[in-house]
Protein backbone atom coordinates (compact mmCIF):
# COMPACT_ATOMS: atom_id res chain seq x y z
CA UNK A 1 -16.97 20.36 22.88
CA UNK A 2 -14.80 21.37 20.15
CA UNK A 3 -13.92 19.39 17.04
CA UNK A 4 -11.28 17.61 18.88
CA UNK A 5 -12.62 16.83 21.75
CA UNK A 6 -15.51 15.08 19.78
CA UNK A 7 -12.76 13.42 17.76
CA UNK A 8 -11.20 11.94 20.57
CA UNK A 9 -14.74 11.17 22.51
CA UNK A 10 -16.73 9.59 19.91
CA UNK A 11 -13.90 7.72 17.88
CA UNK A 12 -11.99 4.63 18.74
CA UNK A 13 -8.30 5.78 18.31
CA UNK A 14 -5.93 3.65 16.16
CA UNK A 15 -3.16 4.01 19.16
CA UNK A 16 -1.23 5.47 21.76
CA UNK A 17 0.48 7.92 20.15
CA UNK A 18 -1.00 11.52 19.70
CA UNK A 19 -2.73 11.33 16.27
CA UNK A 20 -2.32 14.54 13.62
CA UNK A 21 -5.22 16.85 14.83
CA UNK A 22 -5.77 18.84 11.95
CA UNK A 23 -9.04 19.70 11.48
CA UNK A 24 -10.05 18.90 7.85
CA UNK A 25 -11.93 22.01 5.77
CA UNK A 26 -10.93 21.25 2.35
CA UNK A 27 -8.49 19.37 0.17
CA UNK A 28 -7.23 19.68 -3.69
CA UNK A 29 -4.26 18.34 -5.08
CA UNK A 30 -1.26 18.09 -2.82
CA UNK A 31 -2.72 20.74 -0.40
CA UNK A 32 -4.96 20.67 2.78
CA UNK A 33 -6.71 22.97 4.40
CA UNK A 34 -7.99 23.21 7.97
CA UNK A 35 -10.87 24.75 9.77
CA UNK A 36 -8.58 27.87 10.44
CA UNK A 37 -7.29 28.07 6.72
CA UNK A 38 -4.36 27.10 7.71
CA UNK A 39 -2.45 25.39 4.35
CA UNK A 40 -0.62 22.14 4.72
CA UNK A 41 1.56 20.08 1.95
CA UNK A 42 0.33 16.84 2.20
CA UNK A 43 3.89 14.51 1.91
CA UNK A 44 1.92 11.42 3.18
CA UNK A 45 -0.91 10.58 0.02
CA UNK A 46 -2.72 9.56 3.17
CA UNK A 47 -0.15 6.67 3.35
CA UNK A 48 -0.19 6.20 -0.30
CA UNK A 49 -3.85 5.94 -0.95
CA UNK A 50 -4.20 9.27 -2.77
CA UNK A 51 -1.59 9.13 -5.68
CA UNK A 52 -3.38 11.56 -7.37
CA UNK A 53 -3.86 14.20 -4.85
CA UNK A 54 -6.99 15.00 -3.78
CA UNK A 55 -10.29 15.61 -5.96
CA UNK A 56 -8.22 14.70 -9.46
CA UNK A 57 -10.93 16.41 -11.89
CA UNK A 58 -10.92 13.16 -14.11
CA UNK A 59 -11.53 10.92 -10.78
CA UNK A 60 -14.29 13.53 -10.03
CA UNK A 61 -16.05 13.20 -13.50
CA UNK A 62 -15.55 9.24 -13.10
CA UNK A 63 -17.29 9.53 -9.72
CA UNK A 64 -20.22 11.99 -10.68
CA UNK A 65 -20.63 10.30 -13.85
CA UNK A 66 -21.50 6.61 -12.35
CA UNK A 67 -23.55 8.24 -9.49
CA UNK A 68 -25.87 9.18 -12.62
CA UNK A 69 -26.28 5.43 -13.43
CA UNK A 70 -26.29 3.65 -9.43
CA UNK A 71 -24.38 3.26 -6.89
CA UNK A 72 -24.63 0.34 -4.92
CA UNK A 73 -27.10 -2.68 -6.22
CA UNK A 74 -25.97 -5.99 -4.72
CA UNK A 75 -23.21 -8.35 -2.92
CA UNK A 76 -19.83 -8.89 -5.25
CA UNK A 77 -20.32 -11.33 -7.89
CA UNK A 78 -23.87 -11.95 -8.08
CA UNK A 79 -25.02 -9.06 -10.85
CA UNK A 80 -22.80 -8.10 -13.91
CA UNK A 81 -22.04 -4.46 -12.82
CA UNK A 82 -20.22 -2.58 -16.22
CA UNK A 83 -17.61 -1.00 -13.61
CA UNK A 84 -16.12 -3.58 -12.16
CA UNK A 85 -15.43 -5.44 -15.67
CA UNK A 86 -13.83 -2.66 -17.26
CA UNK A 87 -11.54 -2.07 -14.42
CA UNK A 88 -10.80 -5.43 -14.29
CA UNK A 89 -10.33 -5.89 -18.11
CA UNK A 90 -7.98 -2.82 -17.67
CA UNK A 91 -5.83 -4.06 -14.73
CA UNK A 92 -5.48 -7.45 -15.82
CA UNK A 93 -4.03 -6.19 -19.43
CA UNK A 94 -1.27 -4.29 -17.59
CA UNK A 95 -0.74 -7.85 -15.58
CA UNK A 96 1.60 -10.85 -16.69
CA UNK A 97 -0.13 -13.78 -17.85
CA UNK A 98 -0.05 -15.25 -14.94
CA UNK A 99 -2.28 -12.72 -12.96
CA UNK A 100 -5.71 -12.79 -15.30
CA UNK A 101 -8.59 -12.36 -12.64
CA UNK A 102 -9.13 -10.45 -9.65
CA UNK A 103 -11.43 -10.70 -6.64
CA UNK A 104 -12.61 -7.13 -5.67
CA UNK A 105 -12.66 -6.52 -1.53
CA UNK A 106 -12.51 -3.39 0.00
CA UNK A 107 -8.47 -3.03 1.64
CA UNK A 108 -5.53 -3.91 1.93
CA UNK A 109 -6.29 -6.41 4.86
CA UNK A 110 -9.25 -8.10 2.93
CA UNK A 111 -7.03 -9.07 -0.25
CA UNK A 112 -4.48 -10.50 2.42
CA UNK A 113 -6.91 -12.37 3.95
CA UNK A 114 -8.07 -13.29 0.51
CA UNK A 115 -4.75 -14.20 -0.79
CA UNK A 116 -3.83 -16.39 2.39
CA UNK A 117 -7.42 -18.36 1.85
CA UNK A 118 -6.74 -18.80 -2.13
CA UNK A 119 -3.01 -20.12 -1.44
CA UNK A 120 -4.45 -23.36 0.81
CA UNK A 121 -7.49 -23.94 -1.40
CA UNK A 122 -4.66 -24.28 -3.69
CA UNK A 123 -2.69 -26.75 -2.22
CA UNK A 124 -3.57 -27.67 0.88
CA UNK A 125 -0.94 -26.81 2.62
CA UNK A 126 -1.37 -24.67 6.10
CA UNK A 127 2.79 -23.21 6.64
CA UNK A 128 2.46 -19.29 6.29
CA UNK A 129 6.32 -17.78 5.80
CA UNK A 130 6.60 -13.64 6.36
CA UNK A 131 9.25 -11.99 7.08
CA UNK A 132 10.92 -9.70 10.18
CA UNK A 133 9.61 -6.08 10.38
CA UNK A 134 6.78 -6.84 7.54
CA UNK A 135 3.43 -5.19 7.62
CA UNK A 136 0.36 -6.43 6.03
CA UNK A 137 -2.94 -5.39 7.93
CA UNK A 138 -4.61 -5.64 10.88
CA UNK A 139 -7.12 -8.26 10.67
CA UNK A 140 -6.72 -11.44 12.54
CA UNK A 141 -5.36 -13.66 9.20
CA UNK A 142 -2.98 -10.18 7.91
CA UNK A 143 -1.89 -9.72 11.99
CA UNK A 144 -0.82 -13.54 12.15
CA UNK A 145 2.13 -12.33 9.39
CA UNK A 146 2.78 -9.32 10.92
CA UNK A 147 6.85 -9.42 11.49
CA UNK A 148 7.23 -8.21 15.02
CA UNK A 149 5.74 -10.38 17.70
CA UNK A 150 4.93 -7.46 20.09
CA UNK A 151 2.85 -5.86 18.25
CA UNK A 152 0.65 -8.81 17.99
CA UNK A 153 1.06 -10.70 21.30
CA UNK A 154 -1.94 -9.25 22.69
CA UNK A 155 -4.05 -10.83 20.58
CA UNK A 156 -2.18 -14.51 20.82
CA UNK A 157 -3.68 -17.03 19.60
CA UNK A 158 -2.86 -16.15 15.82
CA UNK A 159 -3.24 -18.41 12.90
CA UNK A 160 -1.29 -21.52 13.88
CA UNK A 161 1.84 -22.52 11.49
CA UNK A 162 3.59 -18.87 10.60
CA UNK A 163 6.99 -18.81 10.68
CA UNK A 164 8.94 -15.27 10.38
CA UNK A 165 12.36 -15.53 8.28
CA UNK A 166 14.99 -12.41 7.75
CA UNK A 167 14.48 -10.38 4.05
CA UNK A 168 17.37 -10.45 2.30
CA UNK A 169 18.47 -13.28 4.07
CA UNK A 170 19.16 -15.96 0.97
CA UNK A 171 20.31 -18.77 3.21
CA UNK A 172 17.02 -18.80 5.47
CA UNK A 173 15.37 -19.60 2.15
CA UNK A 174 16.17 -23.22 2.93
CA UNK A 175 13.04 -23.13 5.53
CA UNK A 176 10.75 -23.08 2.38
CA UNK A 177 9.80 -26.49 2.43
CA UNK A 178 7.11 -28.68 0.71
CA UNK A 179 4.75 -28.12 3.95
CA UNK A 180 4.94 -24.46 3.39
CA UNK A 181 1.52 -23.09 2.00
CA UNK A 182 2.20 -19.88 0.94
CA UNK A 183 4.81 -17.14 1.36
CA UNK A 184 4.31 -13.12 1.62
CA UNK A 185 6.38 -10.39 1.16
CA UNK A 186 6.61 -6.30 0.21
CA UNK A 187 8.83 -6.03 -2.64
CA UNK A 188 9.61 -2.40 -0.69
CA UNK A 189 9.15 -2.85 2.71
CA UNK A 190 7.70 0.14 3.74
CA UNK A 191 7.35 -0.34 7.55
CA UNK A 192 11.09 -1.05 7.67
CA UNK A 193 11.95 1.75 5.83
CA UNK A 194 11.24 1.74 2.81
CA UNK A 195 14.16 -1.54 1.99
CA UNK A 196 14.73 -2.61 -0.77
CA UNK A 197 15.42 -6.22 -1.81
CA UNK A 198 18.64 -7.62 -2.96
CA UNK A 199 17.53 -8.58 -6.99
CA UNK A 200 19.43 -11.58 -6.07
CA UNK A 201 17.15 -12.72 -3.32
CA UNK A 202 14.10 -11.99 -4.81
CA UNK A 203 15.09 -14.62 -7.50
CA UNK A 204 15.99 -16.82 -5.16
CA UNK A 205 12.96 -16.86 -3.07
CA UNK A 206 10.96 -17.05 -6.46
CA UNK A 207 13.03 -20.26 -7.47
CA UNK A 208 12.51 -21.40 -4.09
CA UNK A 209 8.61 -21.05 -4.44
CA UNK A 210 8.38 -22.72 -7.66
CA UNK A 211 10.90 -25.60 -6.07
CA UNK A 212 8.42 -26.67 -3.55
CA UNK A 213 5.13 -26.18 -5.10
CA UNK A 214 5.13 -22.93 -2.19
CA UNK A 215 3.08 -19.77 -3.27
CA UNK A 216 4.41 -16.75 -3.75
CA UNK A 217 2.54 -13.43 -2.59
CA UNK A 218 3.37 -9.88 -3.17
CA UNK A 219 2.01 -7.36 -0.90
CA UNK A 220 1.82 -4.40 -3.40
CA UNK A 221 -0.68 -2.58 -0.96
CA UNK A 222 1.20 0.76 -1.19
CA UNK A 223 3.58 0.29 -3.72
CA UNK A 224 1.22 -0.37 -6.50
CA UNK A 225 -0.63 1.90 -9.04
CA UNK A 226 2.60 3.67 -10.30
CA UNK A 227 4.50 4.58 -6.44
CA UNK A 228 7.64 3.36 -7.20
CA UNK A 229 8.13 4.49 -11.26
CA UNK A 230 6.51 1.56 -12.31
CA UNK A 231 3.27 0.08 -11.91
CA UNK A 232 4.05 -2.41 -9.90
CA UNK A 233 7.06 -2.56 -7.80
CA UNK A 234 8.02 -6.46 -8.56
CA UNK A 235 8.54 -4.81 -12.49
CA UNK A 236 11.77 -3.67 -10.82
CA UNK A 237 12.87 -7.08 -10.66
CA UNK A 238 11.60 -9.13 -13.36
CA UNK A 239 10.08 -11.28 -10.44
CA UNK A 240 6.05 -12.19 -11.03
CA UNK A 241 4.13 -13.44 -8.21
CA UNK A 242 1.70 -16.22 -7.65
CA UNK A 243 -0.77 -14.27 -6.31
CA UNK A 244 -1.06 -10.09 -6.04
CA UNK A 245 -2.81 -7.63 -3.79
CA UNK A 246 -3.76 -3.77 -4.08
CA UNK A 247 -5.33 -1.86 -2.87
CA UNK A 248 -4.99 1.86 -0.75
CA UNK A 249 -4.46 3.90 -4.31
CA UNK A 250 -5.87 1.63 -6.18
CA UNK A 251 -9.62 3.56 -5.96
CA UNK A 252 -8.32 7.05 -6.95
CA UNK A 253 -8.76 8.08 -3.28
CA UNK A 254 -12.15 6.03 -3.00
CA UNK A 255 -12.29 2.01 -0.84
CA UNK A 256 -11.54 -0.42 -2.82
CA UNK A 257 -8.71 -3.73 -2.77
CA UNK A 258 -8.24 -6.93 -5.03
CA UNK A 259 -6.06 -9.89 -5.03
CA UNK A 260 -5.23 -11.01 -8.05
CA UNK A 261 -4.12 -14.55 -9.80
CA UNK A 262 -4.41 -17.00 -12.78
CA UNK A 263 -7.91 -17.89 -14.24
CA UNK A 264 -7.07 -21.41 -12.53
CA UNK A 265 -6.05 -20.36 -9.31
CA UNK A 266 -9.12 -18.16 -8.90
CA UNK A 267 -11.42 -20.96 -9.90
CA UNK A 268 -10.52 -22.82 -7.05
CA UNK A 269 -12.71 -20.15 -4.69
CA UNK A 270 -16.07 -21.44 -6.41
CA UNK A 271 -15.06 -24.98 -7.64
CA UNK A 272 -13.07 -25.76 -4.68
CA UNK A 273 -15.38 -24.76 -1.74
CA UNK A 274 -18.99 -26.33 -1.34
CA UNK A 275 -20.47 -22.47 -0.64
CA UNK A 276 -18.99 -19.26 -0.80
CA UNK A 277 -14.83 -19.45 -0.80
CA UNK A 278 -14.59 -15.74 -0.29
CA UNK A 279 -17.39 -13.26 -0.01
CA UNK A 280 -17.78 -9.32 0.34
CA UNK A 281 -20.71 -7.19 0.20
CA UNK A 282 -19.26 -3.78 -0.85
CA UNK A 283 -16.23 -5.52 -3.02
CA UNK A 284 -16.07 -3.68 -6.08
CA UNK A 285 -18.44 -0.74 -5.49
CA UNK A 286 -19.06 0.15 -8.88
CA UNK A 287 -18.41 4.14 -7.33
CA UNK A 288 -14.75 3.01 -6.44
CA UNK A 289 -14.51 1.00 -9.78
CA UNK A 290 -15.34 4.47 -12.03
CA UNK A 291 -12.85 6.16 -9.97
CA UNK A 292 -10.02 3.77 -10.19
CA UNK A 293 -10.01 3.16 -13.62
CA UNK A 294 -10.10 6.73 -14.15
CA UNK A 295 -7.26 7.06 -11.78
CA UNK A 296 -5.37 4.02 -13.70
CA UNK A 297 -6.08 5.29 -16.78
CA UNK A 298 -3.51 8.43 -15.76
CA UNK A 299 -1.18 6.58 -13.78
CA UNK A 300 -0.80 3.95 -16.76
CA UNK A 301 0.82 6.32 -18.82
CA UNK A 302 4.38 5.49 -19.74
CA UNK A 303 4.81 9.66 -19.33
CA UNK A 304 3.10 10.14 -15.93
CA UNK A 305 5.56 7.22 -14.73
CA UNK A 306 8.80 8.90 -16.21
CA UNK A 307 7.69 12.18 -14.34
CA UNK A 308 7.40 9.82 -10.83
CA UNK A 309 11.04 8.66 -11.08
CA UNK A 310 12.19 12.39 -12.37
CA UNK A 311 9.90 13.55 -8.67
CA UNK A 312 11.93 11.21 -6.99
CA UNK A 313 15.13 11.85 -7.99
CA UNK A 314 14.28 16.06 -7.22
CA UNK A 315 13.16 14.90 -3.58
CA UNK A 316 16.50 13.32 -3.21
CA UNK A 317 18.07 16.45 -4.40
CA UNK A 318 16.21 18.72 -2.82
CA UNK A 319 15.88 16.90 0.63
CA UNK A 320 19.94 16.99 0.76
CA UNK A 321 21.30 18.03 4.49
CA UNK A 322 24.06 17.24 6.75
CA UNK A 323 22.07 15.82 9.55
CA UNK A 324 20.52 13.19 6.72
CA UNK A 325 22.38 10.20 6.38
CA UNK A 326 20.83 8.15 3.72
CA UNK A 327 17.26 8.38 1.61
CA UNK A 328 16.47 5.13 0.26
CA UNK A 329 13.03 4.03 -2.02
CA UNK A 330 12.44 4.29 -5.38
CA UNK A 331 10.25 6.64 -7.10
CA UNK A 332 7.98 7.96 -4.56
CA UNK A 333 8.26 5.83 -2.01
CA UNK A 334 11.27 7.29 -0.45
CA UNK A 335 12.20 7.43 3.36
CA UNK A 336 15.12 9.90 4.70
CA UNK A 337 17.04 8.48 7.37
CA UNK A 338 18.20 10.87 10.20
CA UNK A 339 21.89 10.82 12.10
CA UNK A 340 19.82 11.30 15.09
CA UNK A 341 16.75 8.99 15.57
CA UNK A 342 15.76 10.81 18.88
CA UNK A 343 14.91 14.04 16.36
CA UNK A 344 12.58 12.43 14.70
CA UNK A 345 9.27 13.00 16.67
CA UNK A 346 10.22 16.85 17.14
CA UNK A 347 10.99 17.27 13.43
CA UNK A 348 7.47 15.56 12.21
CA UNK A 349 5.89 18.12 14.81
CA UNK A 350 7.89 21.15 13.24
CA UNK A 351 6.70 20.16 9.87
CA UNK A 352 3.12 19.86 10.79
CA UNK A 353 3.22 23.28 12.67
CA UNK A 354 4.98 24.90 9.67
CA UNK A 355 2.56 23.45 6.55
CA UNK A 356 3.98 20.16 6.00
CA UNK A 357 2.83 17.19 6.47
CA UNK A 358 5.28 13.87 7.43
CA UNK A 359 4.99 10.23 9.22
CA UNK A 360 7.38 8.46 10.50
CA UNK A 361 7.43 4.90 9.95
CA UNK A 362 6.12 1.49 11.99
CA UNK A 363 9.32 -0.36 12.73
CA UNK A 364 12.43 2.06 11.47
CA UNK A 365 12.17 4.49 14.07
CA UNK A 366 15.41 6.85 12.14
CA UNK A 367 13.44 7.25 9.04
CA UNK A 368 10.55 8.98 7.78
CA UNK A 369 9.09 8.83 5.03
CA UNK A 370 8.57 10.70 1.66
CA UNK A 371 5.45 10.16 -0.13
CA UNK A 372 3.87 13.08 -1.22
CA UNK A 373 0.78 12.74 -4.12
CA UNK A 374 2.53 11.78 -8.16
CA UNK A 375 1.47 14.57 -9.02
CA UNK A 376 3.65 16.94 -7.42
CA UNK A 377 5.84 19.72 -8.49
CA UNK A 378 9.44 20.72 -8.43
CA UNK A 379 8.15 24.05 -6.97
CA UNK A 380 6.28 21.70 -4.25
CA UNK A 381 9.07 19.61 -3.50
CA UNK A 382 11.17 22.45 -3.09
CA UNK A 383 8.82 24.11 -1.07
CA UNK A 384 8.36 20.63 1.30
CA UNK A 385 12.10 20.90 1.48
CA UNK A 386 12.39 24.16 2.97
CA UNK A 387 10.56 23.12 5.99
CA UNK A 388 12.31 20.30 6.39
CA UNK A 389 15.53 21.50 6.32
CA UNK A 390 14.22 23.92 8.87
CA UNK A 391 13.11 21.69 10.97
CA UNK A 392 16.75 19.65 11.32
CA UNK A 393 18.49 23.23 11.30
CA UNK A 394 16.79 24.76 14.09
């Protein structure tokens, strides 16, 4: 059998859609390579999990240099391991005061399970509120706030008590009540597009939380780590969550999540359990903690983060054609909307045949989206452009 034949044979297959079948060789930067040479320009970040490209030398050294010392020695919070406190030290000091200590998991689904479990130690509450067309994992706990019922009625029973308002929506606010445990939201939704929140509402479901003793959560799962301009995306809009969670680029291409919260919150998972109130055993891999804070370390800087906005605002000039009708994001988390939704699956397989590489998104199905590594150049983006514009031309 050929390589993807074997793909297909001995792995379980994420869906029903044909997946990308390009044949990994190599990667650096914003490139990949396959088998067959064949160069592609990587406008995914592998859904925003490499922000630095691929094999970043500093991430490289980070990696190499903690490999020297060990790797893996025991379960999450039982030795002190020198990696995971500096990275914590590190991300907490670019945190409000509010958000002090972190729990290390391993994705994006783990912190939301984490997050959920934190909010009702905290109050006791058991009322989950997400919102229409949100994504936030696949696990049982992140599936049961999923915001489109049919992509989880196969799996019915869910967590019991979730309730799914509109975003944006400032009068559905109202169904924030003193029963409600916990709410969850993107501050960019990505899966509907890359949306972005009316400042207005945000504040208003932030007053709303603090009305009713509610928690808020902010799914910053791709968004964090410097995708938007800023860190975080919730800088945007002077709103500060109860409760945080990262993860995807959060390890500098290496596994790695966290949810994040006040030094009393987080006390709650030890003091307020008889056992273990959240547990992990590769949580933190001290590997994934060299590489992230060497990834953070870059991404930190006030400069790198001026160059993000200055990429974005060349994709938007450079991605410019009349069968476009509107690209929406900020910084690098962009999505193009197309006149003609029916295009969209013939211009993502254009793009891959020609070098570039796209995804469309889980619920908008007129939009793609625009996420290519931070580290990208003008002559890149241009370059990405070309073949798109190709692509809707011919």
């Amino acid at each position: 059998m050929n390589s993807s034949a074997l793909f297909k044979r001995y792995l379980a297959q994420t869906s029903n859609f044909t997946p990308f079948i390009v044949d990994v060789e190599r990667a650096e930067g914003v490139y990949i390579w396959d088998k067959s040479e064949k160069k592609y320009l990587d406008f995914t970040s592998g859904m925003c999990a490499n922000n630095l490209g691929n094999r970043h030398p500093k991430v490289i050294s980070a990696i190499e240099s903690q490999l020297q010392k060990f790797s893996y020695t025991m379960v999450y919070g039982e030795f002190i391991q020198q990696p995971q406190i500096d990275f914590a030290e590190k991300i907490c000091s670019l945190l409000p005061g509010n958000l002090q200590q972190l729990f290390y998991v391993n994705s994006g689904s783990e912190a939301i399970e984490g997050a959920i479990k934190l909010a009702r130690l905290n109050n006791s509450r058991s009322e989950i509120i997400s919102f229409k067309n949100s994504y936030h994992g696949s696990t049982m706990g992140a599936m049961s706030v999923l915001g489109n019922e049919s992509y989880r009625s196969l799996f019915q029973p869910m967590l019991p008590d979730t309730k799914l308002l509109e975003f944006n929506n400032v009068e559905q606010l109202s169904e924030i009540t003193e029963k409600t445990c916990c709410v969850i939201t993107e501050v960019i939704r990505s899966g509907a597009g890359m949306e972005l929140p009316n400042p207005a509402f945000l504040q208003a479901l932030r007053s709303r939380c603090n009305e009713t003793g509610a928690l808020l959560i902010f799914d910053e799962i791709q968004t964090g780590l410097g995708r938007t301009g800023k860190l975080f995306a919730f800088e945007h809009y002077n709103v500060v969550p109860d409760i945080l969670c990262i993860a995807k680029s959060m390890g500098g291409g290496m596994p790695i999540g966290a949810f994040v919260s006040s030094v009393e919150r987080m006390d709650r998972l030890n003091n307020g359990h008889p056992l273990l109130g959240h547990a992990t055993t590769f949580g933190g891999h001290p590997v994934s903690c060299a590489a992230g804070l060497a990834s953070l370390e870059i991404i930190a800087n006030p400069e790198f983060l001026e160059q993000v906005n200055r990429n974005g605002e060349l994709i938007r000039h450079y991605f410019q054609h009349p069968e476009i009708k509107e690209i929406r994001g900020k910084g690098q988390f962009l999505a193009v909307e197309l006149k003609n939704p029916k295009r969209i699956e013939d211009v993502v397989t254009y793009c891959a045949n020609n070098g570039l590489l796209l995804l469309w998104l889980l619920f908008n199905y007129q939009s793609l989206a625009l996420t290519p590594p931070l580290i990208i150049t003008e002559d890149q983006i241009k370059e990405a452009s070309e073949i798109f514009k190709n692509a809707l031309t011919e």
